[in-house]
PDB file of N, CA and C in Angstrom:
ATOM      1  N   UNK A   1     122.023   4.466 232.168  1.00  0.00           N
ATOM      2  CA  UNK A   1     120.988   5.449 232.431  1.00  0.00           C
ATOM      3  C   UNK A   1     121.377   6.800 231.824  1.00  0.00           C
ATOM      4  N   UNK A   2     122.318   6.732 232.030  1.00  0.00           N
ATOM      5  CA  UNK A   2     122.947   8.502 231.795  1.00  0.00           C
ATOM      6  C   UNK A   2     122.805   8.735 230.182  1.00  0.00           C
ATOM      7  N   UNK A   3     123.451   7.479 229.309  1.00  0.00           N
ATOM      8  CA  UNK A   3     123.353   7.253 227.965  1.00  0.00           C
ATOM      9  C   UNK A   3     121.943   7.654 227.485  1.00  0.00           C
ATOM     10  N   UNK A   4     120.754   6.562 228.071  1.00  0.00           N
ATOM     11  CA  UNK A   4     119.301   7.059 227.809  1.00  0.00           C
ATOM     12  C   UNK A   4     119.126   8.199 227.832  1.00  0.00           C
ATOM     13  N   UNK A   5     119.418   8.993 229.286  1.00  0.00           N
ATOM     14  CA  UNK A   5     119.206  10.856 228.871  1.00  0.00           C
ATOM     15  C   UNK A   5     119.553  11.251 228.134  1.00  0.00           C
ATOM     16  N   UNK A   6     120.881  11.025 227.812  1.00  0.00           N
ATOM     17  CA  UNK A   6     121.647  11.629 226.842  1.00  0.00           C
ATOM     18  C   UNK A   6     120.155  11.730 225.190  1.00  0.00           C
ATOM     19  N   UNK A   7     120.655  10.249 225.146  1.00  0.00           N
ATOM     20  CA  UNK A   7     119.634   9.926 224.076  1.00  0.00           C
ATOM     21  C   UNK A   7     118.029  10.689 223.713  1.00  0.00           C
ATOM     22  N   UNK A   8     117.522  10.386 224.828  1.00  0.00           N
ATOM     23  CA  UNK A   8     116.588  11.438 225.006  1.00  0.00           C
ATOM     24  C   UNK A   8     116.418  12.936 224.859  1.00  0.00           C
ATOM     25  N   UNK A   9     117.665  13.601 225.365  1.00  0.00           N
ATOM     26  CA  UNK A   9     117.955  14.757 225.322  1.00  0.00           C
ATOM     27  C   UNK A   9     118.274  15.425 223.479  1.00  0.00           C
ATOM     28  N   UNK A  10     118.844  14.627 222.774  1.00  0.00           N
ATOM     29  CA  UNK A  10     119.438  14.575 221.841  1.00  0.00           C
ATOM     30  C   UNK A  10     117.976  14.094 220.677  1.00  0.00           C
ATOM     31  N   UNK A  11     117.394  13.313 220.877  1.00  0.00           N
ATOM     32  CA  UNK A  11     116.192  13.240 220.091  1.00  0.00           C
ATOM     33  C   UNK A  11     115.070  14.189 220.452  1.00  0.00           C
ATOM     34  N   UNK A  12     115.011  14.847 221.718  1.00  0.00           N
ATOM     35  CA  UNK A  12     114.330  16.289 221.418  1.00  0.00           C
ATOM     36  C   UNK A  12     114.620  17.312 220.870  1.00  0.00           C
ATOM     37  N   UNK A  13     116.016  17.353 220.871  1.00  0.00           N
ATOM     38  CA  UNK A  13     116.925  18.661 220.305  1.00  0.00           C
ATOM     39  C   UNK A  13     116.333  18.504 218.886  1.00  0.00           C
ATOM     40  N   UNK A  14     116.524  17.278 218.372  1.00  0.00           N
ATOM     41  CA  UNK A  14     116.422  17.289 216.854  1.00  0.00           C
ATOM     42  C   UNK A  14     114.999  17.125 216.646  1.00  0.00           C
ATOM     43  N   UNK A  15     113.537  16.516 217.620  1.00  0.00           N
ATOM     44  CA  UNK A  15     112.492  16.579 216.943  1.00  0.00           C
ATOM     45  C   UNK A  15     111.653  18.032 216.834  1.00  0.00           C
ATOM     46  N   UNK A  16     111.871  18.881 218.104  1.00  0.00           N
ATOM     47  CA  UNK A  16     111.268  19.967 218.431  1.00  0.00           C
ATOM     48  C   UNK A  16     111.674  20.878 217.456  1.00  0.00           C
ATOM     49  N   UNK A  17     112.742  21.336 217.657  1.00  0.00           N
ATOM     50  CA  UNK A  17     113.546  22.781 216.685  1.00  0.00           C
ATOM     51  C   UNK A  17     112.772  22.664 214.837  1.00  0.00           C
ATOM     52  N   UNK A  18     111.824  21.643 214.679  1.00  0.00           N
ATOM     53  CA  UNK A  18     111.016  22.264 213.469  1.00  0.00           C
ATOM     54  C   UNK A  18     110.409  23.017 213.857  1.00  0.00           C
ATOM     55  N   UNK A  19     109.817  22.714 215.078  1.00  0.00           N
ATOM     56  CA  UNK A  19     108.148  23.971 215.647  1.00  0.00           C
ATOM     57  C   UNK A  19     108.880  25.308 215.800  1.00  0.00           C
ATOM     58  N   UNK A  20     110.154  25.571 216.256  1.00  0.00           N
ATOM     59  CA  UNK A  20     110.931  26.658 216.158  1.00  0.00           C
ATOM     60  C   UNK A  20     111.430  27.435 215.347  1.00  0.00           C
ATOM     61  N   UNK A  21     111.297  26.400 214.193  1.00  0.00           N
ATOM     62  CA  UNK A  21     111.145  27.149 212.568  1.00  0.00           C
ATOM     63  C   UNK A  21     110.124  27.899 211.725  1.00  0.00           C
ATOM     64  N   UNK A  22     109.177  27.568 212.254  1.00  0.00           N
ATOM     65  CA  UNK A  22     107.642  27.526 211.926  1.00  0.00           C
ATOM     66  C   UNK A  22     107.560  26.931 211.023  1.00  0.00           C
ATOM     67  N   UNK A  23     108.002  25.624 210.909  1.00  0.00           N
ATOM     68  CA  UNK A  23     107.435  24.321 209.840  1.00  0.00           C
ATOM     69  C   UNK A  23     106.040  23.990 210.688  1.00  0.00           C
ATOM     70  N   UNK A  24     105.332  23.575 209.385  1.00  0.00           N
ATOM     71  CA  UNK A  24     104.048  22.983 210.164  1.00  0.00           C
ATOM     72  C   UNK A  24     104.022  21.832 211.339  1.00  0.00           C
ATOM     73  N   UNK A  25     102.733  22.230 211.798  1.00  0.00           N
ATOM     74  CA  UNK A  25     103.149  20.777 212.908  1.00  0.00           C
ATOM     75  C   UNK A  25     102.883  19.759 212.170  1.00  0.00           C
ATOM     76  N   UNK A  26     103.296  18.606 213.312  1.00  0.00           N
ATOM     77  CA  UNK A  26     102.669  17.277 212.335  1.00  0.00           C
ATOM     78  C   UNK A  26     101.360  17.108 212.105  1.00  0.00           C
ATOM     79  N   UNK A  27     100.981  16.166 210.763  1.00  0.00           N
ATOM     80  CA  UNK A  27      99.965  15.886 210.782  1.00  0.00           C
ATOM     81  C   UNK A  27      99.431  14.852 211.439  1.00  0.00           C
ATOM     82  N   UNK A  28     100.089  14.131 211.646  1.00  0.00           N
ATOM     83  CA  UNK A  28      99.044  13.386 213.212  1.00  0.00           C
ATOM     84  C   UNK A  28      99.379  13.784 214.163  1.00  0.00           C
ATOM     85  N   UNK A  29      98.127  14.371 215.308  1.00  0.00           N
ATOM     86  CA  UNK A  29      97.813  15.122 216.261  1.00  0.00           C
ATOM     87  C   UNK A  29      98.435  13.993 217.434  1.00  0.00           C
ATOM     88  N   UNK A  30      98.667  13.096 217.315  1.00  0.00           N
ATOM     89  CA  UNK A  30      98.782  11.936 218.330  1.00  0.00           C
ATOM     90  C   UNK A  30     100.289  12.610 217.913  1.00  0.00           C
ATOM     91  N   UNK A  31     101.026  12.784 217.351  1.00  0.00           N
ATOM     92  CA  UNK A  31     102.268  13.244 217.550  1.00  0.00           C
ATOM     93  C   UNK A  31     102.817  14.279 218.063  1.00  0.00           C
ATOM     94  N   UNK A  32     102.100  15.029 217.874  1.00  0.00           N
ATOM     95  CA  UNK A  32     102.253  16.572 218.095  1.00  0.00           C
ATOM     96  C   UNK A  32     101.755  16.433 219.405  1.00  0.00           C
ATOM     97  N   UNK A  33     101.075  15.498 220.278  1.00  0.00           N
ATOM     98  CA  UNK A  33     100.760  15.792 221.669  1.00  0.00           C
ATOM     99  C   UNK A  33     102.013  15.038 222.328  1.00  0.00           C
ATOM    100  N   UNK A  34     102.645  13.717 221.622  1.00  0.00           N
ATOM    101  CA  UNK A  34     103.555  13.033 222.099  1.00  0.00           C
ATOM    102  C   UNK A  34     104.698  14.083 222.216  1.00  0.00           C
ATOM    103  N   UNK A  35     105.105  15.167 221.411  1.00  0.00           N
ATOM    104  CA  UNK A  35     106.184  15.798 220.977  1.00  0.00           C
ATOM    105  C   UNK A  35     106.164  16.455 222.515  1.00  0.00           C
ATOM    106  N   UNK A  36     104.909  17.349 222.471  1.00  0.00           N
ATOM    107  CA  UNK A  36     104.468  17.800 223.709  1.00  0.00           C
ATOM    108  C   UNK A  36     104.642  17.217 224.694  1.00  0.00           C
ATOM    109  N   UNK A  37     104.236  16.232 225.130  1.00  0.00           N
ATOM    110  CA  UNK A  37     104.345  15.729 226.324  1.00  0.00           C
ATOM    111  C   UNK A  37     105.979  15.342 226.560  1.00  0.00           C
ATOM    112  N   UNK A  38     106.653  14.743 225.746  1.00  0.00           N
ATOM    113  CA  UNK A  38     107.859  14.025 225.872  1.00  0.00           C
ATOM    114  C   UNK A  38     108.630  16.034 226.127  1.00  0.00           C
ATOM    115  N   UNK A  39     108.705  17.077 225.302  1.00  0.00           N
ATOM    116  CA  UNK A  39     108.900  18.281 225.997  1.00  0.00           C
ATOM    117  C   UNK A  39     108.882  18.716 226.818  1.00  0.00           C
ATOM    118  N   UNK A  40     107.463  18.528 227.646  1.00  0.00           N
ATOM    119  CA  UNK A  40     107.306  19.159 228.476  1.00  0.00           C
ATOM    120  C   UNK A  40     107.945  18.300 229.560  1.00  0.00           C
ATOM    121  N   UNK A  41     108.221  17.389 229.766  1.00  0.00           N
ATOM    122  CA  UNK A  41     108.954  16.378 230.732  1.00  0.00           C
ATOM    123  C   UNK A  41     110.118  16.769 231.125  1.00  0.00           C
ATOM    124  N   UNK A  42     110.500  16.667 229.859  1.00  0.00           N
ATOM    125  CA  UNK A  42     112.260  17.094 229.758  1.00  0.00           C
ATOM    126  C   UNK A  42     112.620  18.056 230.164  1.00  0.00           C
ATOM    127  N   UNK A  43     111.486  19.461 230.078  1.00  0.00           N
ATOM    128  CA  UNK A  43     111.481  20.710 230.422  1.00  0.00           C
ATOM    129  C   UNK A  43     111.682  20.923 231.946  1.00  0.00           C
ATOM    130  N   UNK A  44     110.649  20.056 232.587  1.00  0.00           N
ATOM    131  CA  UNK A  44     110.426  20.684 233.896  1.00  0.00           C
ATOM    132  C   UNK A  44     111.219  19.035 234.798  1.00  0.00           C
ATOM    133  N   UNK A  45     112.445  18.047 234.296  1.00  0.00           N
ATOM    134  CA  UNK A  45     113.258  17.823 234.807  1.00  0.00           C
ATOM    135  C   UNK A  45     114.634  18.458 234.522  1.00  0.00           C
ATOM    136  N   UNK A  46     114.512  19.859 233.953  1.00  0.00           N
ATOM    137  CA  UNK A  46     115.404  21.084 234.014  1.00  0.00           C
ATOM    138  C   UNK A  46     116.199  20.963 232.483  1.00  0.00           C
ATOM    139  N   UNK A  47     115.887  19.970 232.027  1.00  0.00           N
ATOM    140  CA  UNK A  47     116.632  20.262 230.234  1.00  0.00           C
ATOM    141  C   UNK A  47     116.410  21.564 229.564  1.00  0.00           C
ATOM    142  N   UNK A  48     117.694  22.234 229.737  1.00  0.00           N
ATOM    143  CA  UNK A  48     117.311  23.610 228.893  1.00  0.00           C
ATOM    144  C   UNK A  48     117.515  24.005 227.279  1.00  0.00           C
ATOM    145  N   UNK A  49     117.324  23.000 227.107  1.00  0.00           N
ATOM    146  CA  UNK A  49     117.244  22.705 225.080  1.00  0.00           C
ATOM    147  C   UNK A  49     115.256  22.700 225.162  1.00  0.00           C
ATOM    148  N   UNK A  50     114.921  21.780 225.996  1.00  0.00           N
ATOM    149  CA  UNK A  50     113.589  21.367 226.342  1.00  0.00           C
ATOM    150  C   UNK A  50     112.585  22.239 226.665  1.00  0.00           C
ATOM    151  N   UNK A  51     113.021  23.280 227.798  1.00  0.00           N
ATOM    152  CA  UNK A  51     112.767  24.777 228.208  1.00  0.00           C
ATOM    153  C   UNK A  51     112.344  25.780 226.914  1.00  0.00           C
ATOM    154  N   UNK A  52     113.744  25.864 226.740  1.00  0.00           N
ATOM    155  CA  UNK A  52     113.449  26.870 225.077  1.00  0.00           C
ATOM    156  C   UNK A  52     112.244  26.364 224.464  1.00  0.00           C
ATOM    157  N   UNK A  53     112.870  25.199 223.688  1.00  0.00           N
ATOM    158  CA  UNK A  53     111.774  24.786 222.978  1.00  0.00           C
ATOM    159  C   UNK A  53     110.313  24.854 223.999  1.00  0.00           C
ATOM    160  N   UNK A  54     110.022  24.324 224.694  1.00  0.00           N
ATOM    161  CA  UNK A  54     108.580  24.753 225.218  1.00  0.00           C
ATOM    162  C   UNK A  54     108.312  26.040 224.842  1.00  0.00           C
ATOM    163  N   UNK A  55     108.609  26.938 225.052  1.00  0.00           N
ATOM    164  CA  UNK A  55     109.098  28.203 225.168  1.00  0.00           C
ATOM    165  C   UNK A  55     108.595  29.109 224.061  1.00  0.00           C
ATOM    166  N   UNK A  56     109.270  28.222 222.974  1.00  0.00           N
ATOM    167  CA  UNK A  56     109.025  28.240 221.190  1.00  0.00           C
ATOM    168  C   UNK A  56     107.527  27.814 221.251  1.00  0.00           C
ATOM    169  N   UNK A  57     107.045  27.106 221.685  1.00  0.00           N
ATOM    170  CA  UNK A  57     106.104  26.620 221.439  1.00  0.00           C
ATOM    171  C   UNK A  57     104.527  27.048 221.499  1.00  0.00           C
ATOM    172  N   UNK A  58     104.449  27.635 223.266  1.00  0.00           N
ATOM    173  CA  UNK A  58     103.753  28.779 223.574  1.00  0.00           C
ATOM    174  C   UNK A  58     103.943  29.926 223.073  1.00  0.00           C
ATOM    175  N   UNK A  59     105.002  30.581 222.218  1.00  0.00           N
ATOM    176  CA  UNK A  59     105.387  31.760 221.959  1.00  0.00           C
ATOM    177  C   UNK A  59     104.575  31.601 220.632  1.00  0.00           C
ATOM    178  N   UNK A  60     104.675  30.660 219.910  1.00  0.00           N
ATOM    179  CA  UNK A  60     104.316  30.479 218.591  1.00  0.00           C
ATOM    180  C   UNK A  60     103.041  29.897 218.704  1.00  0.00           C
ATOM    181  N   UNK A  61     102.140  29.374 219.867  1.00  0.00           N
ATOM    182  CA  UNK A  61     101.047  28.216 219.589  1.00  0.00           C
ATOM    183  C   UNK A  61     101.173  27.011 218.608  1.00  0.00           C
ATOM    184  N   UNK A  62     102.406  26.486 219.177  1.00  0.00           N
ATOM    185  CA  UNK A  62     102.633  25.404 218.511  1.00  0.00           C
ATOM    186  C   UNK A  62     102.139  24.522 219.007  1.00  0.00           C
ATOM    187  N   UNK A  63     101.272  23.380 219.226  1.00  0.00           N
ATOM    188  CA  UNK A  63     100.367  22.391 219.701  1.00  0.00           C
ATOM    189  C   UNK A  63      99.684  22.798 221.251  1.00  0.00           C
ATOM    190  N   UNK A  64      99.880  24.091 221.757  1.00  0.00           N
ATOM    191  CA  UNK A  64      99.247  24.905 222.833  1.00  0.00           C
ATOM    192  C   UNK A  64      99.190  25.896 222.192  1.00  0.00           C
ATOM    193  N   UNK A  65      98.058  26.322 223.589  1.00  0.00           N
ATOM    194  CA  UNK A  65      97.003  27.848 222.923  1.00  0.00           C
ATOM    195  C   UNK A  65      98.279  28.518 223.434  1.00  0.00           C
ATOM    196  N   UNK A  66      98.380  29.722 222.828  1.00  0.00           N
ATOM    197  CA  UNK A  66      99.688  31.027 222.620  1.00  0.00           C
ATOM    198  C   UNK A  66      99.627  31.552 223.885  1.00  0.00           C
ATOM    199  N   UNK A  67     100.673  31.675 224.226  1.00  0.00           N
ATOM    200  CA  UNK A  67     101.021  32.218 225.612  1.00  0.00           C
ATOM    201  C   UNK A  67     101.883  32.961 225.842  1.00  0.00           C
ATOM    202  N   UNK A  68     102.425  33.924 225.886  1.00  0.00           N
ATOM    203  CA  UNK A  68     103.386  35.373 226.180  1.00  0.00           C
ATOM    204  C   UNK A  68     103.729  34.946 227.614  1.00  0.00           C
ATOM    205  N   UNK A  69     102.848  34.658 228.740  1.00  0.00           N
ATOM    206  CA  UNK A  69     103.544  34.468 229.731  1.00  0.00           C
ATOM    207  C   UNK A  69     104.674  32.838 230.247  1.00  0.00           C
ATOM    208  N   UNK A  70     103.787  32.371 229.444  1.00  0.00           N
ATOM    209  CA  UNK A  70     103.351  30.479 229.510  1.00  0.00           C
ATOM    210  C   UNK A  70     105.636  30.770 228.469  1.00  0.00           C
ATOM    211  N   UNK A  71     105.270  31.661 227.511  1.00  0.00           N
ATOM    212  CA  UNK A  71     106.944  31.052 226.883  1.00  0.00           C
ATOM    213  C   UNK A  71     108.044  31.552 227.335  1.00  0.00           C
ATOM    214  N   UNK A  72     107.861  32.775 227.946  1.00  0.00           N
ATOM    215  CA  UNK A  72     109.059  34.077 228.814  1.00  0.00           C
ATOM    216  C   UNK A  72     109.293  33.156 230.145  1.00  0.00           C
ATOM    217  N   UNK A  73     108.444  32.458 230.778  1.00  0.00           N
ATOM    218  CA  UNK A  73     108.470  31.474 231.717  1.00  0.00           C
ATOM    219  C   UNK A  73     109.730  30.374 231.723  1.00  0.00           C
ATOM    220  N   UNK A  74     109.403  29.901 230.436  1.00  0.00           N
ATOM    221  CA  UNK A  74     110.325  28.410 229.589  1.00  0.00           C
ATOM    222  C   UNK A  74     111.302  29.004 229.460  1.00  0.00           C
ATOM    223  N   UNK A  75     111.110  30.107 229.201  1.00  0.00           N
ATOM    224  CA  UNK A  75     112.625  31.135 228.385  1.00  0.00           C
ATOM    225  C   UNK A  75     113.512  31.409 229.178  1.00  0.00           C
ATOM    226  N   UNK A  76     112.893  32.143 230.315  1.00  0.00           N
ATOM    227  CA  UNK A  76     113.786  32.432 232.001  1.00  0.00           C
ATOM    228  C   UNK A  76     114.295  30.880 231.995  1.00  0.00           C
ATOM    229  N   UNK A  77     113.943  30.069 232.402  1.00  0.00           N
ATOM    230  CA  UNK A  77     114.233  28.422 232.515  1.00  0.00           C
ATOM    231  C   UNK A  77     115.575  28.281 232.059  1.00  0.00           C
ATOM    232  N   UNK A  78     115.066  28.155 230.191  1.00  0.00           N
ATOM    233  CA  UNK A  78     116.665  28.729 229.756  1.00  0.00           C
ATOM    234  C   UNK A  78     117.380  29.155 230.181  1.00  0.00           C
ATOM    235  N   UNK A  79     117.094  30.224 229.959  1.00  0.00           N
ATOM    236  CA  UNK A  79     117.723  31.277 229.904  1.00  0.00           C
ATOM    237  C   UNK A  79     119.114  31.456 231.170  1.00  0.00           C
ATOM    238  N   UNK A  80     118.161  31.140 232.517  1.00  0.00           N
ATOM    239  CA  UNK A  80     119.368  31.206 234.054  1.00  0.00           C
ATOM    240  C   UNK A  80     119.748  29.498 233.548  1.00  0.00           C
ATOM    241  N   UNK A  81     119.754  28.786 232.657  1.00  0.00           N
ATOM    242  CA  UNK A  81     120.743  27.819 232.725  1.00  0.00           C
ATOM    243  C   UNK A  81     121.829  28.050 231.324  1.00  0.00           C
ATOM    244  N   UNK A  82     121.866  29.472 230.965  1.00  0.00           N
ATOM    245  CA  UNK A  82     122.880  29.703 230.208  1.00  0.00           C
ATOM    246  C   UNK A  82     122.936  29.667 228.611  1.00  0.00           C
ATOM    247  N   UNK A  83     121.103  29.097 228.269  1.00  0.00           N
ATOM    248  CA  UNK A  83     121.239  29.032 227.249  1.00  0.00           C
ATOM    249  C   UNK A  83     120.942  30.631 226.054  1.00  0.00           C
ATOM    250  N   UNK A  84     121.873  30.959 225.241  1.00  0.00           N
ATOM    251  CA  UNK A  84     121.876  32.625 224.658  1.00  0.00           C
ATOM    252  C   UNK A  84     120.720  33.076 223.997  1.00  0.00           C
ATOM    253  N   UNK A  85     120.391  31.616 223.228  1.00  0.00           N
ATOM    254  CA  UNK A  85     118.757  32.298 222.488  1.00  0.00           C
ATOM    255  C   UNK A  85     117.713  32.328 223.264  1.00  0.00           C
ATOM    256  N   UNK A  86     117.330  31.918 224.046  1.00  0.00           N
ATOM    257  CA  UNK A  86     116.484  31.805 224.881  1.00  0.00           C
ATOM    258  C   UNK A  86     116.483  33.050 225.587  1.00  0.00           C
ATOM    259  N   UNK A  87     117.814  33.585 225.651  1.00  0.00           N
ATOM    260  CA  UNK A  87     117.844  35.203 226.731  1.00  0.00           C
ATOM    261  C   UNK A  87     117.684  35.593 225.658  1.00  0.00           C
ATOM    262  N   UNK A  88     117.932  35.902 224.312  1.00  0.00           N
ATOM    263  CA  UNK A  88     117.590  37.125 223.577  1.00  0.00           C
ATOM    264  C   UNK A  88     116.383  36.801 223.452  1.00  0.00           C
ATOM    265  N   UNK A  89     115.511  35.977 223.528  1.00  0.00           N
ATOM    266  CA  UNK A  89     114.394  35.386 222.821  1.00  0.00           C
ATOM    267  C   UNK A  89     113.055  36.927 224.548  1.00  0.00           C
ATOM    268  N   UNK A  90     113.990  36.155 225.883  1.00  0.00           N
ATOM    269  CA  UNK A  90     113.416  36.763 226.617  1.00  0.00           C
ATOM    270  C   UNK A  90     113.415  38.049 226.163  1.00  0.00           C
ATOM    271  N   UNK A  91     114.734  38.672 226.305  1.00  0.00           N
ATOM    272  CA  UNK A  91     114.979  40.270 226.271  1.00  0.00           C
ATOM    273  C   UNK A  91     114.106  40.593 225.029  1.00  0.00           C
ATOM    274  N   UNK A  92     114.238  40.191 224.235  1.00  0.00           N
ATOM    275  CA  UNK A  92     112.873  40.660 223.121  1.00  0.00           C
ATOM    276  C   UNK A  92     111.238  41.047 223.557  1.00  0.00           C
ATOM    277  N   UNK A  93     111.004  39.731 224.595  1.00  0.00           N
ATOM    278  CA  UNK A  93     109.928  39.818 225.082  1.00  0.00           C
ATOM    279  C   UNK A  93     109.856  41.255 226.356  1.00  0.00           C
ATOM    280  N   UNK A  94     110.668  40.960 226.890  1.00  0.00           N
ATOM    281  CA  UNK A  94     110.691  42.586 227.733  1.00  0.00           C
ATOM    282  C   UNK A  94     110.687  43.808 227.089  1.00  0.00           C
ATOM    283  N   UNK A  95     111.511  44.067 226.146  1.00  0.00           N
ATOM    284  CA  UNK A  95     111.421  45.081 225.272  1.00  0.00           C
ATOM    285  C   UNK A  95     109.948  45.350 224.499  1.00  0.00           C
ATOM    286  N   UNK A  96     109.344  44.315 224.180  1.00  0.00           N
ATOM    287  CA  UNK A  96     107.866  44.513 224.028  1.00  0.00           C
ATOM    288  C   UNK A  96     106.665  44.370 224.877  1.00  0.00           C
ATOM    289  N   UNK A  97     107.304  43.890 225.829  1.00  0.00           N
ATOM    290  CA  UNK A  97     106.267  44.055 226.757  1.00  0.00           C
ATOM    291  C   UNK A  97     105.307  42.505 226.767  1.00  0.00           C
ATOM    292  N   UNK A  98     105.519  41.947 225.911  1.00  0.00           N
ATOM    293  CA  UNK A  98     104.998  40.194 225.623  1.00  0.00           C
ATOM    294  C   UNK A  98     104.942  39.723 226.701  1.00  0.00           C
ATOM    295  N   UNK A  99     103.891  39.123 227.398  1.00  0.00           N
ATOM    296  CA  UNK A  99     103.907  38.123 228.604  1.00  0.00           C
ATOM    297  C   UNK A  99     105.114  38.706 229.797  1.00  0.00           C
ATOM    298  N   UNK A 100     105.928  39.869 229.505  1.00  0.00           N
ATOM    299  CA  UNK A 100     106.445  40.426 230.870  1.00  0.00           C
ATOM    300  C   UNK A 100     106.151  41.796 230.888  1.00  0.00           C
ATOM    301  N   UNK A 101     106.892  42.408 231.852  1.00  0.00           N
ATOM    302  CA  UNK A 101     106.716  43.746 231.926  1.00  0.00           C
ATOM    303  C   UNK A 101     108.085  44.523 231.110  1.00  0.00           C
ATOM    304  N   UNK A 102     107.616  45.579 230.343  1.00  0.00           N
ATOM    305  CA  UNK A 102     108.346  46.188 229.974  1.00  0.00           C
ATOM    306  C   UNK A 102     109.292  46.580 230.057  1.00  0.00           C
TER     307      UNK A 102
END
């Protein structure tokens, strides 16, 4: 079981972090919702590779409508589980005022 997470964990790391590049999404939409969904899973059973990336995702409107609050959300997530880009990614957003308060 643990292996499967692992596995899992490790094939999001590597499918998501294009949308974090701003490479295009995919062109089949059936993927780009799978990408999504299999994310957002991972996200909110506390994976903080998964978090970020959500994070990236709303920040950028990457297969969701753009969200300032919807990615500082994912980002905090991160972020209190230690991950560094995800806090600068926040602190950026505070400093501008993006989906938090200033």
């Amino acid at each position: 079981m643990r292996n499967t997470v692992s596995v899992l964990a490790l094939s999001l790391c590597l499918a998501v972090p294009a949308f974090a590049q701003n490479a295009p999404p995919p062109a089949n939409e059936g993927q780009l919702t799978a990408t999504l969904r299999d994310t957002r899973a991972a996200a909110e059973r506390g994976n903080a590779a998964a978090q970020y990336n959500l994070g990236v995702m709303y920040e950028d409107g990457r297969g969701v409508t753009r969200d300032d609050a919807q990615a500082a959300a994912w980002y905090r997530k991160a972020a209190d589980q230690g991950d560094a880009v995800a806090k600068d990614n926040l602190r950026l957003m505070h400093e501008q005022g993006r989906g938090v308060a200033k």
